[in-house]
Protein backbone atom coordinates (compact mmCIF):
# COMPACT_ATOMS: atom_id res chain seq x y z
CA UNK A 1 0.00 0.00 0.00
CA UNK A 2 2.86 2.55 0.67
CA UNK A 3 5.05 1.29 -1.84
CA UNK A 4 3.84 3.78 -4.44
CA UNK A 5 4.31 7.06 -1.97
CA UNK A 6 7.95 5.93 -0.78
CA UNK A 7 8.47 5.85 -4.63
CA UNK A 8 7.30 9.15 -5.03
CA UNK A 9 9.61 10.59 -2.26
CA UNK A 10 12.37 9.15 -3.50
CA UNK A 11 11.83 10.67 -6.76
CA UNK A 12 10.80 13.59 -5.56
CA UNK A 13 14.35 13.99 -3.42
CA UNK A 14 15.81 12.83 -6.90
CA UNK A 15 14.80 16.11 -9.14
CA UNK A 16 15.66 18.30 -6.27
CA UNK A 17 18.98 16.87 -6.04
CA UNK A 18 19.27 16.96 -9.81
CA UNK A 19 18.11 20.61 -9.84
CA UNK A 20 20.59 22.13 -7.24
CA UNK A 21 23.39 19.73 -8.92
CA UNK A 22 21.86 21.55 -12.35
CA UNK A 23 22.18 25.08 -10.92
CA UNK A 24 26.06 24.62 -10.34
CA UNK A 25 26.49 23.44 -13.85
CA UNK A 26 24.79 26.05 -15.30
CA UNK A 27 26.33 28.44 -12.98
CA UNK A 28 29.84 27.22 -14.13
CA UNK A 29 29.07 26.99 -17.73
CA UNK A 30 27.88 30.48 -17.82
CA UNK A 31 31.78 31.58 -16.16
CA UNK A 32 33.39 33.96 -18.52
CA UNK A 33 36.33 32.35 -20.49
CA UNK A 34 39.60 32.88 -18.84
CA UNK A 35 42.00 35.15 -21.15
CA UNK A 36 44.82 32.96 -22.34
CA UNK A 37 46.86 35.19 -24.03
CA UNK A 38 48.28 38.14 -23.73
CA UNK A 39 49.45 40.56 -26.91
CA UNK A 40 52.94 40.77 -27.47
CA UNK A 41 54.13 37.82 -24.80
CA UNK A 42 56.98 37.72 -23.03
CA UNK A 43 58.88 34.36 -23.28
CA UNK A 44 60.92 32.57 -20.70
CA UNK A 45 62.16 29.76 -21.83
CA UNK A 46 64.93 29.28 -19.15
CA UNK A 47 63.41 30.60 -16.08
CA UNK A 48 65.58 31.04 -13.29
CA UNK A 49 62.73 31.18 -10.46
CA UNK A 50 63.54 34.25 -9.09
CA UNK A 51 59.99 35.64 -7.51
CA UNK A 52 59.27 39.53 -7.15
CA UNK A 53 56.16 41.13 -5.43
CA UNK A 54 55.95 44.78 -5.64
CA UNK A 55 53.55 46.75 -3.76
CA UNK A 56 50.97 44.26 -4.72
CA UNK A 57 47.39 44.78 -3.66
CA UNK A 58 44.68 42.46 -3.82
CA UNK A 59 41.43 41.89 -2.97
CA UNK A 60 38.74 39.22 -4.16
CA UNK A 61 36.42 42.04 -4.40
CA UNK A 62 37.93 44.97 -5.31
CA UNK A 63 35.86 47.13 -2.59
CA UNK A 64 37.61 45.09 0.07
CA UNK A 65 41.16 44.96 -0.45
CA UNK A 66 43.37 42.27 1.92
CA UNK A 67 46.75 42.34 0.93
CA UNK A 68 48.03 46.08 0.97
CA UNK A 69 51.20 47.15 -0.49
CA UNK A 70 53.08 43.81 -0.28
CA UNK A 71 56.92 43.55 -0.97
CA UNK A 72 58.91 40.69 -0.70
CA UNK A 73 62.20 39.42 -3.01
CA UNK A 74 62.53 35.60 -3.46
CA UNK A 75 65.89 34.40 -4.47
CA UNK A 76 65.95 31.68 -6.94
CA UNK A 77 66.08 28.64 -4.68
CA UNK A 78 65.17 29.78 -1.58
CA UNK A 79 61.81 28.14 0.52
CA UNK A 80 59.34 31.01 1.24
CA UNK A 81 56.79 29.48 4.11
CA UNK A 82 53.32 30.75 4.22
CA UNK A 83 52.05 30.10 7.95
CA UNK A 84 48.67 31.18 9.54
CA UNK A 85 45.83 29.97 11.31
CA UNK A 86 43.21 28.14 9.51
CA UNK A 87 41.01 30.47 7.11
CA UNK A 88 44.09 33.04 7.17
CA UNK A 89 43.77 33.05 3.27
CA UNK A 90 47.14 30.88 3.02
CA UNK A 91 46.38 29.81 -0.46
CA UNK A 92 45.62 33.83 -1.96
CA UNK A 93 49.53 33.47 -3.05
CA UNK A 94 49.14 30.42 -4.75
CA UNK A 95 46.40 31.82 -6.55
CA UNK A 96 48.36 35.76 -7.40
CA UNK A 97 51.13 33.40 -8.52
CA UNK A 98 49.09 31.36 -10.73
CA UNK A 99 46.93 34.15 -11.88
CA UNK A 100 44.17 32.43 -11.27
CA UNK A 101 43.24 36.18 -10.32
CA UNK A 102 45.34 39.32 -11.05
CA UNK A 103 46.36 42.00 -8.63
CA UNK A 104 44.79 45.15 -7.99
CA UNK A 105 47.61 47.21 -8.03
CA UNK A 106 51.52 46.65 -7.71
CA UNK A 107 53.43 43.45 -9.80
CA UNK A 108 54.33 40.29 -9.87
CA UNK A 109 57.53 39.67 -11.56
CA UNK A 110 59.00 36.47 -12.35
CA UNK A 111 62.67 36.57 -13.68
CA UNK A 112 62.26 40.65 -13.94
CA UNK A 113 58.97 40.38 -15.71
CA UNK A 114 55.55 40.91 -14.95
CA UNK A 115 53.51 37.69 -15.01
CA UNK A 116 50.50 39.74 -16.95
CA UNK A 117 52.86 40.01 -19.94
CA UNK A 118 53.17 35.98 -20.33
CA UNK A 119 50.68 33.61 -21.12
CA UNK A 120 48.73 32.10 -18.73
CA UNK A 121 49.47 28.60 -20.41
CA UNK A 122 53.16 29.15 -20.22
CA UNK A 123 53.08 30.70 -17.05
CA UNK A 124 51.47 27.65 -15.50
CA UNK A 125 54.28 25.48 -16.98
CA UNK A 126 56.74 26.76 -15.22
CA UNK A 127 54.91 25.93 -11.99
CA UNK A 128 55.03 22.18 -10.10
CA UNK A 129 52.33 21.52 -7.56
CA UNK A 130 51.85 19.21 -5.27
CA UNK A 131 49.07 19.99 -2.54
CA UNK A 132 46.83 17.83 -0.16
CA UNK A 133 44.40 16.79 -2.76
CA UNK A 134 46.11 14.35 -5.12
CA UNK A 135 45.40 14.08 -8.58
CA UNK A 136 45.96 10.62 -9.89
CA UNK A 137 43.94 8.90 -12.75
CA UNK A 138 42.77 5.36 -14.10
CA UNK A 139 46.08 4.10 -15.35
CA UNK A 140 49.26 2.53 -14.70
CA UNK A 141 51.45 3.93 -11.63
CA UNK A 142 54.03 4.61 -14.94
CA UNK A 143 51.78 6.55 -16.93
CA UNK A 144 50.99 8.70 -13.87
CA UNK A 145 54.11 9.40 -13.00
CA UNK A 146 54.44 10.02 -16.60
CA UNK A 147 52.57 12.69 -16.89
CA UNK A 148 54.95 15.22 -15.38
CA UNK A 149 57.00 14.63 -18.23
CA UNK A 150 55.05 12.96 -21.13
CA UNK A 151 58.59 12.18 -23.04
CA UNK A 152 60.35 10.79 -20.01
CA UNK A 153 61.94 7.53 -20.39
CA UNK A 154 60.89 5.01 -18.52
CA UNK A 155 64.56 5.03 -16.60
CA UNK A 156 63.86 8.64 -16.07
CA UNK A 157 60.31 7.59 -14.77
CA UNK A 158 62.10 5.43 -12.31
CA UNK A 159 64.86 7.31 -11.09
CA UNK A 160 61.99 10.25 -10.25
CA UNK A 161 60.20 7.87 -8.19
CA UNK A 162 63.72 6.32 -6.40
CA UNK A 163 63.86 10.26 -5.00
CA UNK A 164 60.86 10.26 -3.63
CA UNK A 165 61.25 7.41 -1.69
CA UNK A 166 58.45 5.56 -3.85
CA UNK A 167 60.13 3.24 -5.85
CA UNK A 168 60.38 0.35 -2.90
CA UNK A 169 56.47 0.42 -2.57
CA UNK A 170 56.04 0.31 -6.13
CA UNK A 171 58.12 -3.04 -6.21
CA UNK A 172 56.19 -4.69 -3.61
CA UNK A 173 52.68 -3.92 -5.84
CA UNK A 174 51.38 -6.51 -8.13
CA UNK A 175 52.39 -5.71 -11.52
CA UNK A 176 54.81 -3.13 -10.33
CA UNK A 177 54.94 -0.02 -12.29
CA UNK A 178 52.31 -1.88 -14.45
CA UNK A 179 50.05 -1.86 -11.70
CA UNK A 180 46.33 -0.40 -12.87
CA UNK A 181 45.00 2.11 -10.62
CA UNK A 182 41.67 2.09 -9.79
CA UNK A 183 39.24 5.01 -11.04
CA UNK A 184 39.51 7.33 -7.51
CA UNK A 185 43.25 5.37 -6.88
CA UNK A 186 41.62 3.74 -3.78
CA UNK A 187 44.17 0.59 -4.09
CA UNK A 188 46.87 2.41 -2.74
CA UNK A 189 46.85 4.18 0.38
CA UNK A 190 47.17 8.30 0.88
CA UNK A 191 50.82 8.13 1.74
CA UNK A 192 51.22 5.95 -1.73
CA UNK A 193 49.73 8.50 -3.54
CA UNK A 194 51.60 11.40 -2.20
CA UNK A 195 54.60 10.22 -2.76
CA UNK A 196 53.63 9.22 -6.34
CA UNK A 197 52.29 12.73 -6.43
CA UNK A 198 55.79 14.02 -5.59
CA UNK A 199 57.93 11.67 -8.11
CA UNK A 200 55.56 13.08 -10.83
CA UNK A 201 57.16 16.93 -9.90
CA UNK A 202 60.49 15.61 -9.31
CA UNK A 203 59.78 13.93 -12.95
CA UNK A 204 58.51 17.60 -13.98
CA UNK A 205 61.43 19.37 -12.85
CA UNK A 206 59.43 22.83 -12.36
CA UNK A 207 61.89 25.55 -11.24
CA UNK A 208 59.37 26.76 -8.66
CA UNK A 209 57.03 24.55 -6.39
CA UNK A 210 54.16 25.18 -4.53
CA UNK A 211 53.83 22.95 -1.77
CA UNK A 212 51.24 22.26 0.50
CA UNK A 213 52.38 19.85 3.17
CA UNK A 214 49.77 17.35 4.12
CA UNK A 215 50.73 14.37 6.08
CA UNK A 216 48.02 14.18 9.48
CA UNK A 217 46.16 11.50 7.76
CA UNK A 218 49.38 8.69 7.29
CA UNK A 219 51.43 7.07 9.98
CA UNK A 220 54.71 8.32 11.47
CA UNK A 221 57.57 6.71 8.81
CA UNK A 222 55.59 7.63 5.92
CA UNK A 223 55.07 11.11 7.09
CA UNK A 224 58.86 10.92 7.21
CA UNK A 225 59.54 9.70 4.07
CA UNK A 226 56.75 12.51 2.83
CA UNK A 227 58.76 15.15 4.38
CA UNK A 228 62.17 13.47 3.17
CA UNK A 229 60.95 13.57 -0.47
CA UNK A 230 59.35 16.88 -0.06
CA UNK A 231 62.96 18.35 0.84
CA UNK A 232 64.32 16.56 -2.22
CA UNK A 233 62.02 17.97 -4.34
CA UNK A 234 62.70 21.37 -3.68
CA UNK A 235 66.65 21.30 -3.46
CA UNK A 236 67.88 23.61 -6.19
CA UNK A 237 64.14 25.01 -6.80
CA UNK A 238 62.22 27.90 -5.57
CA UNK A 239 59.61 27.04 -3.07
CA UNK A 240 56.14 28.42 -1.59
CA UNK A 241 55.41 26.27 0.85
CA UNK A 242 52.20 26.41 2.58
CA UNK A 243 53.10 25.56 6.01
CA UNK A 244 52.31 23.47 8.83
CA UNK A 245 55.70 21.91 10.04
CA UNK A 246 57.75 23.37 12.19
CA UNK A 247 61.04 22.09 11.01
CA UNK A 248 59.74 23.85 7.83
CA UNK A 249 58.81 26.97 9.54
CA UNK A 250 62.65 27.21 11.07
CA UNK A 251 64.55 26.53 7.81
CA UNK A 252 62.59 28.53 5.62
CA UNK A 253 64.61 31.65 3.94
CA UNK A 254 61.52 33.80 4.44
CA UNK A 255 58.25 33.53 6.37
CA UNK A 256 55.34 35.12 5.12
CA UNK A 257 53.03 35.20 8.36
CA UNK A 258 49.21 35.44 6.93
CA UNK A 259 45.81 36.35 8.96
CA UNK A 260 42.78 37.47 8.00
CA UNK A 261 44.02 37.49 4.33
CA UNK A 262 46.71 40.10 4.91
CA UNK A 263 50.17 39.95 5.24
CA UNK A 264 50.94 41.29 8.44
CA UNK A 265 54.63 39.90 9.28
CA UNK A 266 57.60 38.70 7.33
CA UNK A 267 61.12 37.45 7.68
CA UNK A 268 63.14 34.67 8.88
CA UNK A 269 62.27 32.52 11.69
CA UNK A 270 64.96 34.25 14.39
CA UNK A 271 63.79 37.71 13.55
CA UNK A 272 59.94 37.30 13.59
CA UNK A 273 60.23 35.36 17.12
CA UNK A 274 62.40 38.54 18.50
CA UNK A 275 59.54 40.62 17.69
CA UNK A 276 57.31 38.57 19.76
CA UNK A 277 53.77 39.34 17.46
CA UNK A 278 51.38 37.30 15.76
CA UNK A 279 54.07 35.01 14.23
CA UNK A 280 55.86 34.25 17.42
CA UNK A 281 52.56 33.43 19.51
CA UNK A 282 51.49 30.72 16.52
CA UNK A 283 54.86 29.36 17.16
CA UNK A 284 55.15 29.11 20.77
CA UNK A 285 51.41 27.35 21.05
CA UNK A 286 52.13 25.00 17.88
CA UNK A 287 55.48 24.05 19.44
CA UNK A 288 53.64 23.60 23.08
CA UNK A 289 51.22 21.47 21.18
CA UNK A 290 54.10 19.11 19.80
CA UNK A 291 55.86 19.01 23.28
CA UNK A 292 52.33 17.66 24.91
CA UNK A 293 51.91 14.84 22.20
């Protein structure tokens, strides 16, 4: 007798799932096409990864700008950690790097030039990412390594995934690099995939990383060997590091200390805890925090 109602409710719970799912398609779809290129480009087709901001502003909405009159020199090869609580707006650099948005006022210059005078596309290339969401696909564990370099060898293949500490896991797999992975890569665990995730930017060989360290969810030696490949990876390449580590934090050549979506300290480690602000109280309660546990 109720057979026909439940039907009805479940249909009935199946359009308005289908509508709101509908609404962000549409919504999406009806984005304005990103601008790819730029008129007269600038090429670099050696960058060096030397990083300039000057007197950037920024704001997502242009009546409420959060970054004000930001200046900061990155040395090719140095580690620039972004630190700040939750919601601080840690990724807004990624983004001004990227140009995933453009800055208000001020520049970005990458190897002395403004990243508005190069393509987008080529811009992007010059970029290696590895963050906490990991983006492997249906496919051998070679073919997505692979596809940091889609005319790497498959020594070259290997030798990426020897320095990032993946290569012994791989061996002990069924099939080996010939192993299939699954559609969401749910036969091998999250510390498998980040390290795969890291041998495919090693394979790259970006001259500037962005790095977003995320190891809370694996067990003690593979957060090690995480961290271990995450310092091989950026030897010799200039890193943005969004933070969470305090060894990090220490070595870093320059700390960019972020909250509320501003910049409101910068500089080494030693100098930013002498000033005893902001920077220096996240410090002192993170480093309590790993004393208690």
């Amino acid at each position: 007798f109720t057979q026909p109602i439940t039907q009805l409710a479940q249909v009935s719970n199946m359009l308005q799932s289908t509508a709101a799912a509908a609404e962000r398609v549409f919504e999406f779809l009806e984005e304005e096409e990103e601008e790819q290129t730029v008129e007269n480009p600038a090429h670099l087709p050696n960058p060096q990864g030397a990083v300039e901001f000057s007197h950037v502003a920024f704001g997502y909405n242009p009546d409420k700008i959060i970054i004000h009159d930001f200046n900061c020199t990155v040395k090719p090869g140095q580690t620039v950690a972004i630190v700040g609580p939750t919601g601080a707006g840690k990724t807004t650099m990624v983004k001004l790097l990227m140009r995933f948005y453009d800055v208000n006022s001020g520049q970005i210059l990458v190897d002395g030039t403004d990243i508005r005078r190069i393509n987008r596309s080529e811009l992007r290339e010059m970029f290696g990412m590895v963050l906490q969401d990991t983006w492997l696909f249906k496919g051998t564990i070679m073919e997505n390594i692979r596809y940091g370099r889609l005319d790497a060898t498959d020594e070259e293949v290997i030798a990426a995934a020897k320095a990032a500490h993946a290569h012994r896991f791989i061996q002990t797999l069924p099939g080996g690099y010939q192993m299939e992975l699954n559609e969401d890569a749910s036969n091998v665990s999250q510390g498998q995939k980040q390290l795969l995730t890291i041998a495919r930017a090693i394979l790259a060989d970006n001259k500037i990383m962005i790095l977003d360290e995320a190891t809370s969810s694996v067990d003690t030696r593979t957060e090690q060997q995480i961290q271990d490949a995450m310092n091989r990876l950026m030897e010799g390449r200039t890193s943005f590091v969004i933070a969470h580590r305090l060894s990090t934090i220490r070595d870093a050549d320059m700390i960019l200390v972020m909250k509320d979506g501003d910049i409101i300290e910068q500089g080494r480690h030693e100098e930013l805890l002498v000033k005893n602000g902001f920077y220096a109280e996240l410090y002192n309660s993170q480093f309590a925090d790993a004393a208690a546990s």
